[in-house]
C-alpha atoms as a PDB file:
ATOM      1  CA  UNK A   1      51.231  48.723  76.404  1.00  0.00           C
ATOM      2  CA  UNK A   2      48.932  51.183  77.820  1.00  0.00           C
ATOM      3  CA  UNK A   3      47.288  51.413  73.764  1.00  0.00           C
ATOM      4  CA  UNK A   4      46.948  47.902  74.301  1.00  0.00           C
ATOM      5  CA  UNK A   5      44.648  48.216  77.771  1.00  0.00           C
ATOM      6  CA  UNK A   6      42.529  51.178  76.405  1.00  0.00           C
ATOM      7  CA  UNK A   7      41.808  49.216  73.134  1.00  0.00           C
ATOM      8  CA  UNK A   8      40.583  45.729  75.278  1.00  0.00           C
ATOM      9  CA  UNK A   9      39.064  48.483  77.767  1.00  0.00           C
ATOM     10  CA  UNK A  10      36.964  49.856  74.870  1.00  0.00           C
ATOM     11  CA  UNK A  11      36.523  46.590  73.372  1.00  0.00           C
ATOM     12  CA  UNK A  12      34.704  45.419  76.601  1.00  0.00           C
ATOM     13  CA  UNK A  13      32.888  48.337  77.435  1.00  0.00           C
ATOM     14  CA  UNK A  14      31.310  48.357  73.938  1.00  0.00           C
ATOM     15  CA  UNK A  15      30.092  44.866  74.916  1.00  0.00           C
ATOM     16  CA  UNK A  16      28.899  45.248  78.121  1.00  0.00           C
ATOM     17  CA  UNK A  17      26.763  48.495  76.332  1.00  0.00           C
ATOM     18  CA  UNK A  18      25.772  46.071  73.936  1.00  0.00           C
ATOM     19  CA  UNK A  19      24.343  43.709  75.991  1.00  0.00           C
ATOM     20  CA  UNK A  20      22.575  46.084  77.969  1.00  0.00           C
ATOM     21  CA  UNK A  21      20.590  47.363  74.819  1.00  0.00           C
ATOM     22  CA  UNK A  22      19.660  43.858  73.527  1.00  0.00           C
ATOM     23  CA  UNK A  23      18.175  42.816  77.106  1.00  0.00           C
ATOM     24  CA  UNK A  24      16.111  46.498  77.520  1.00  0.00           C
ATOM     25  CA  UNK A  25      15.284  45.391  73.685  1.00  0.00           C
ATOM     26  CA  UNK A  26      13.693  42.181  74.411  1.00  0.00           C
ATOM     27  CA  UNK A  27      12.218  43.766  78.122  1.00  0.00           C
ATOM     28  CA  UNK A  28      10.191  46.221  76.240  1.00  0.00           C
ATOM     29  CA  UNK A  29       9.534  43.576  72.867  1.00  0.00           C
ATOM     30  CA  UNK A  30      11.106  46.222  70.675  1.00  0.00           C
ATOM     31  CA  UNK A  31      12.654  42.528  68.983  1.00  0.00           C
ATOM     32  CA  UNK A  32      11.809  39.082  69.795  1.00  0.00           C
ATOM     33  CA  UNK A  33      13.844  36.055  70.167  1.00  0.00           C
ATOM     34  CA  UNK A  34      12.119  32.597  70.075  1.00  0.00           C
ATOM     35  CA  UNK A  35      10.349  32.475  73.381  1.00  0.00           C
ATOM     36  CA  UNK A  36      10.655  29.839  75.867  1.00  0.00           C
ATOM     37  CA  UNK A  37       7.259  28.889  77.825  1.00  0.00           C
ATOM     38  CA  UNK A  38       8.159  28.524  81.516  1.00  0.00           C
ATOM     39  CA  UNK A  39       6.331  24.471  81.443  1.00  0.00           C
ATOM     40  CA  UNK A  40       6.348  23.513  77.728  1.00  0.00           C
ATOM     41  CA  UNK A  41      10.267  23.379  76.328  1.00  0.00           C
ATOM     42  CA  UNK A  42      10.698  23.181  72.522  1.00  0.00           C
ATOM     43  CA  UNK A  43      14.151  21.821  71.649  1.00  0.00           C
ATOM     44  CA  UNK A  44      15.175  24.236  68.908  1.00  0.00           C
ATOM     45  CA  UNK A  45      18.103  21.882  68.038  1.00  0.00           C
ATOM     46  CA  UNK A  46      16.120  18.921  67.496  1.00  0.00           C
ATOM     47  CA  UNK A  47      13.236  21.153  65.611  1.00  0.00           C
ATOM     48  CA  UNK A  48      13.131  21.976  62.093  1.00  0.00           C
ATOM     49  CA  UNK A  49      11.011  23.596  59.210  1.00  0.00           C
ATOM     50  CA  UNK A  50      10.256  20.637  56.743  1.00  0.00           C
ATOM     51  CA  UNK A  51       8.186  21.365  54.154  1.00  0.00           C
ATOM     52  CA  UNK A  52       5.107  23.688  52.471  1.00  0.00           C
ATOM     53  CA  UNK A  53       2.862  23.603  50.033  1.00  0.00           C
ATOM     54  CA  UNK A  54      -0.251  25.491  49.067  1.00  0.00           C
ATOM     55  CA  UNK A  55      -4.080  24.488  48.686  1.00  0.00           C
ATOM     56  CA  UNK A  56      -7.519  26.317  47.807  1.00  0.00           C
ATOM     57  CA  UNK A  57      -5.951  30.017  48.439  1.00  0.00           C
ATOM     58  CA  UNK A  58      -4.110  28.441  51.791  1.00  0.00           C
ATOM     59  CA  UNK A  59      -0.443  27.376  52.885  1.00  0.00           C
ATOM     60  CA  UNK A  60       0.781  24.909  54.986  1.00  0.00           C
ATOM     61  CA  UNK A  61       3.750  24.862  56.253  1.00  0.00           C
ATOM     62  CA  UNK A  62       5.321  22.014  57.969  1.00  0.00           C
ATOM     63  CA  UNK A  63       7.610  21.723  60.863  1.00  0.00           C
ATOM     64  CA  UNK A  64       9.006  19.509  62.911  1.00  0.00           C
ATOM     65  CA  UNK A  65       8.950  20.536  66.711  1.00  0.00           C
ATOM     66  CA  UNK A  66      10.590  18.533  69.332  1.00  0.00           C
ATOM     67  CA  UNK A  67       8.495  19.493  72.508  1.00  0.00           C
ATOM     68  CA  UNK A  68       8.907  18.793  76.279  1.00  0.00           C
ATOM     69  CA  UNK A  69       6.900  19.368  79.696  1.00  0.00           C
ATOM     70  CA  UNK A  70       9.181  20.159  82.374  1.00  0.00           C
ATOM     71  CA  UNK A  71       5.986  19.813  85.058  1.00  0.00           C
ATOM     72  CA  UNK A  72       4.588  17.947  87.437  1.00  0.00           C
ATOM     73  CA  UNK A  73       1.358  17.970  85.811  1.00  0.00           C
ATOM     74  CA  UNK A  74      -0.459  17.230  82.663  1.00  0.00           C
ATOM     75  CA  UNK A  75      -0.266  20.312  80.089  1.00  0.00           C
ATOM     76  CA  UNK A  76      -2.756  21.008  77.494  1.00  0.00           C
ATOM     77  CA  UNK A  77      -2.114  23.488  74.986  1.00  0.00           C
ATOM     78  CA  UNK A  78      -1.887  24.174  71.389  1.00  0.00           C
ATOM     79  CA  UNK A  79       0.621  26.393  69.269  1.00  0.00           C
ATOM     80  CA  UNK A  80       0.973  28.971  67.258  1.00  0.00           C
ATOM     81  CA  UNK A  81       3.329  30.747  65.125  1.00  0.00           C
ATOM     82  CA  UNK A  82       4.510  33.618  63.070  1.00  0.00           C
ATOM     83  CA  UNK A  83       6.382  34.072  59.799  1.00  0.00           C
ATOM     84  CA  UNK A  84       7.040  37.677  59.584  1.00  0.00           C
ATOM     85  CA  UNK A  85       9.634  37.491  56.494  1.00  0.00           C
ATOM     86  CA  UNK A  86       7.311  35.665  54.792  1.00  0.00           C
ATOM     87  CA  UNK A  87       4.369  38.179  54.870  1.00  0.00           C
ATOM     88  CA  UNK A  88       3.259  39.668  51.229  1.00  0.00           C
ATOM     89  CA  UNK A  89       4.615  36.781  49.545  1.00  0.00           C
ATOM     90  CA  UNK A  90       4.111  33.134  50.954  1.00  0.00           C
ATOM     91  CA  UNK A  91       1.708  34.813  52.997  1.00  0.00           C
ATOM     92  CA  UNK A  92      -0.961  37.246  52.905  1.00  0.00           C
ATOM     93  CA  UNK A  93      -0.741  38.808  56.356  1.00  0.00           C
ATOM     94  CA  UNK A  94       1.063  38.339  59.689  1.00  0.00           C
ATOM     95  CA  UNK A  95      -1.731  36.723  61.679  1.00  0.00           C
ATOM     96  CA  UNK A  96      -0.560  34.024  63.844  1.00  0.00           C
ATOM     97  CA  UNK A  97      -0.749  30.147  61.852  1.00  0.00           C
ATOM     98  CA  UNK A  98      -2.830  27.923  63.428  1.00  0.00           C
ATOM     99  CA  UNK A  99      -1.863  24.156  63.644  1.00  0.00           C
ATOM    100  CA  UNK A 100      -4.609  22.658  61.217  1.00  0.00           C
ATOM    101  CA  UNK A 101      -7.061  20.268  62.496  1.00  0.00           C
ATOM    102  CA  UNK A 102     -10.491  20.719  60.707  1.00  0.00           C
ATOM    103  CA  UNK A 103     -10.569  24.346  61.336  1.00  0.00           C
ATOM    104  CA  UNK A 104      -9.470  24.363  64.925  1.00  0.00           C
ATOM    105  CA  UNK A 105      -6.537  24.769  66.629  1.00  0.00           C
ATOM    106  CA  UNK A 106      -5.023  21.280  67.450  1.00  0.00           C
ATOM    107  CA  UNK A 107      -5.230  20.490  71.288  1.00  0.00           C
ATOM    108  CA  UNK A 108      -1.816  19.188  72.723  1.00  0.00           C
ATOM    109  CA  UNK A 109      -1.601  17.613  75.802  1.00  0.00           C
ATOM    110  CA  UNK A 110       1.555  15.847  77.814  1.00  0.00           C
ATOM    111  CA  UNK A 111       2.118  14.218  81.190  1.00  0.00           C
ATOM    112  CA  UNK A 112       4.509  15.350  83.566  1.00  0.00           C
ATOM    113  CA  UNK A 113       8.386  15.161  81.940  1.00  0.00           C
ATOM    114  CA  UNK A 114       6.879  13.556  78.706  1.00  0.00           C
ATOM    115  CA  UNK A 115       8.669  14.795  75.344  1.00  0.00           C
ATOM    116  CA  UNK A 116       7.267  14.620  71.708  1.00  0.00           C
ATOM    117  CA  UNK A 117       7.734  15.014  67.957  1.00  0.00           C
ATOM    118  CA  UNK A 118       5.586  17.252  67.040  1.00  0.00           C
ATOM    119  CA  UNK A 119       4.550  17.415  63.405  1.00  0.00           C
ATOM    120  CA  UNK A 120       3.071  20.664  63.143  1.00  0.00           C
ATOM    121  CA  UNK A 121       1.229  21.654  59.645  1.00  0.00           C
ATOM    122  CA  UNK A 122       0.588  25.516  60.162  1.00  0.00           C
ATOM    123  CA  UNK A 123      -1.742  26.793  58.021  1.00  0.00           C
ATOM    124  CA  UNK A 124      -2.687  30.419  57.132  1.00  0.00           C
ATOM    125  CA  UNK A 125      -3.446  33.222  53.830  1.00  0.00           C
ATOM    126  CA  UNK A 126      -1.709  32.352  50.490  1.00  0.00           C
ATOM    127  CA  UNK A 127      -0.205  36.001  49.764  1.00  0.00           C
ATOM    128  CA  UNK A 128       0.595  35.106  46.058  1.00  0.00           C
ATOM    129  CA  UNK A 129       3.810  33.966  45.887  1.00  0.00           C
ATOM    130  CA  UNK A 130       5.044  30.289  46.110  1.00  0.00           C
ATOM    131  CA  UNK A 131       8.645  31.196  47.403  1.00  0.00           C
ATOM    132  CA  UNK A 132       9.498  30.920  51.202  1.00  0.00           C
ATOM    133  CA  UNK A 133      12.315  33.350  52.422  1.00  0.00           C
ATOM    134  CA  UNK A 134      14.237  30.883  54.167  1.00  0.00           C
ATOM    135  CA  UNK A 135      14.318  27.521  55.781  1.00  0.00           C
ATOM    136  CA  UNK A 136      13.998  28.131  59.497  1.00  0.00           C
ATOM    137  CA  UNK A 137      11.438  27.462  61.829  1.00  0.00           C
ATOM    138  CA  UNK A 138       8.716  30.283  62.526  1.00  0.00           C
ATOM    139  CA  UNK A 139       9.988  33.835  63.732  1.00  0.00           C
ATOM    140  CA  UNK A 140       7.794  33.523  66.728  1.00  0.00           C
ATOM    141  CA  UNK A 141       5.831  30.764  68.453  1.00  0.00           C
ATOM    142  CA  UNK A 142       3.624  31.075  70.612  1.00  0.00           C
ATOM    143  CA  UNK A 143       2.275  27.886  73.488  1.00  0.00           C
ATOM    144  CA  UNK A 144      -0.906  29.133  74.534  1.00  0.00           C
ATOM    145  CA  UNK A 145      -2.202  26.720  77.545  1.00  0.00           C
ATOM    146  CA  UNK A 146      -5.555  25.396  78.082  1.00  0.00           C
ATOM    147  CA  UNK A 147      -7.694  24.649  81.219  1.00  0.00           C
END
């Protein structure tokens, strides 16, 4: 019995040590998770990686982003994101992709509680290789807000 309550002791403390680590982790960005903007919500369950393709020494990558503003006011903004894994192969370097839209960075806006489906074609650097590493959405994105 008492093997029993050191082993589920142990068990638990290893878990509480655990979770300490992976939240001093992500306080000091020694990982990242996919963050969450405090007005504009993306639905990762409803978002998905579609598609990419490569044109003139550039790739696009498509993916569908299910996005929401949880304000009381209008929200303009555009995105951006990262594919780390993909860097020196799909692509050249690990800038942050743009959302194409004749060179610029595609202006979102929303009123107040409106959602939308998002189809976002990120472009950046071909890096040689016409093989993505997997099918998820980007390893970071970024909603950068606009005035």
């Amino acid at each position: 019995m008492k093997k029993k309550l050191i082993i589920a002791l142990a068990i638990t403390l290893v878990c509480i040590l655990c979770t300490i680590v992976y939240k001093v982790c992500l306080k000091y960005r020694i990982i990242e998770k996919h963050t969450q903007d405090k007005v504009i919500k993306i639905d990762y369950k409803k978002s998905y990686y579609n598609d990419f393709y490569v044109k003139n020494n550039k790739v696009y990558i498509n993916c569908i982003l299910s996005i929401y503003n949880d304000s009381k006011k209008n929200q303009k903004f555009y995105i951006r994101a990262k594919y780390s894994e993909d860097v020196g192969k799909l692509l050249l370097n690990n800038n942050y992709l743009k959302i194409n839209e004749e060179a610029q960075e595609k202006v979102i806006e929303l009123k107040p509680k409106e959602k939308q489906t998002l189809n976002a074609l990120f472009e950046g650097d071909f890096g040689g290789k016409r093989q993505k590493a997997n099918r998820l959405l980007p390893s970071k994105i970024q909603i950068v807000h606009v005035k």
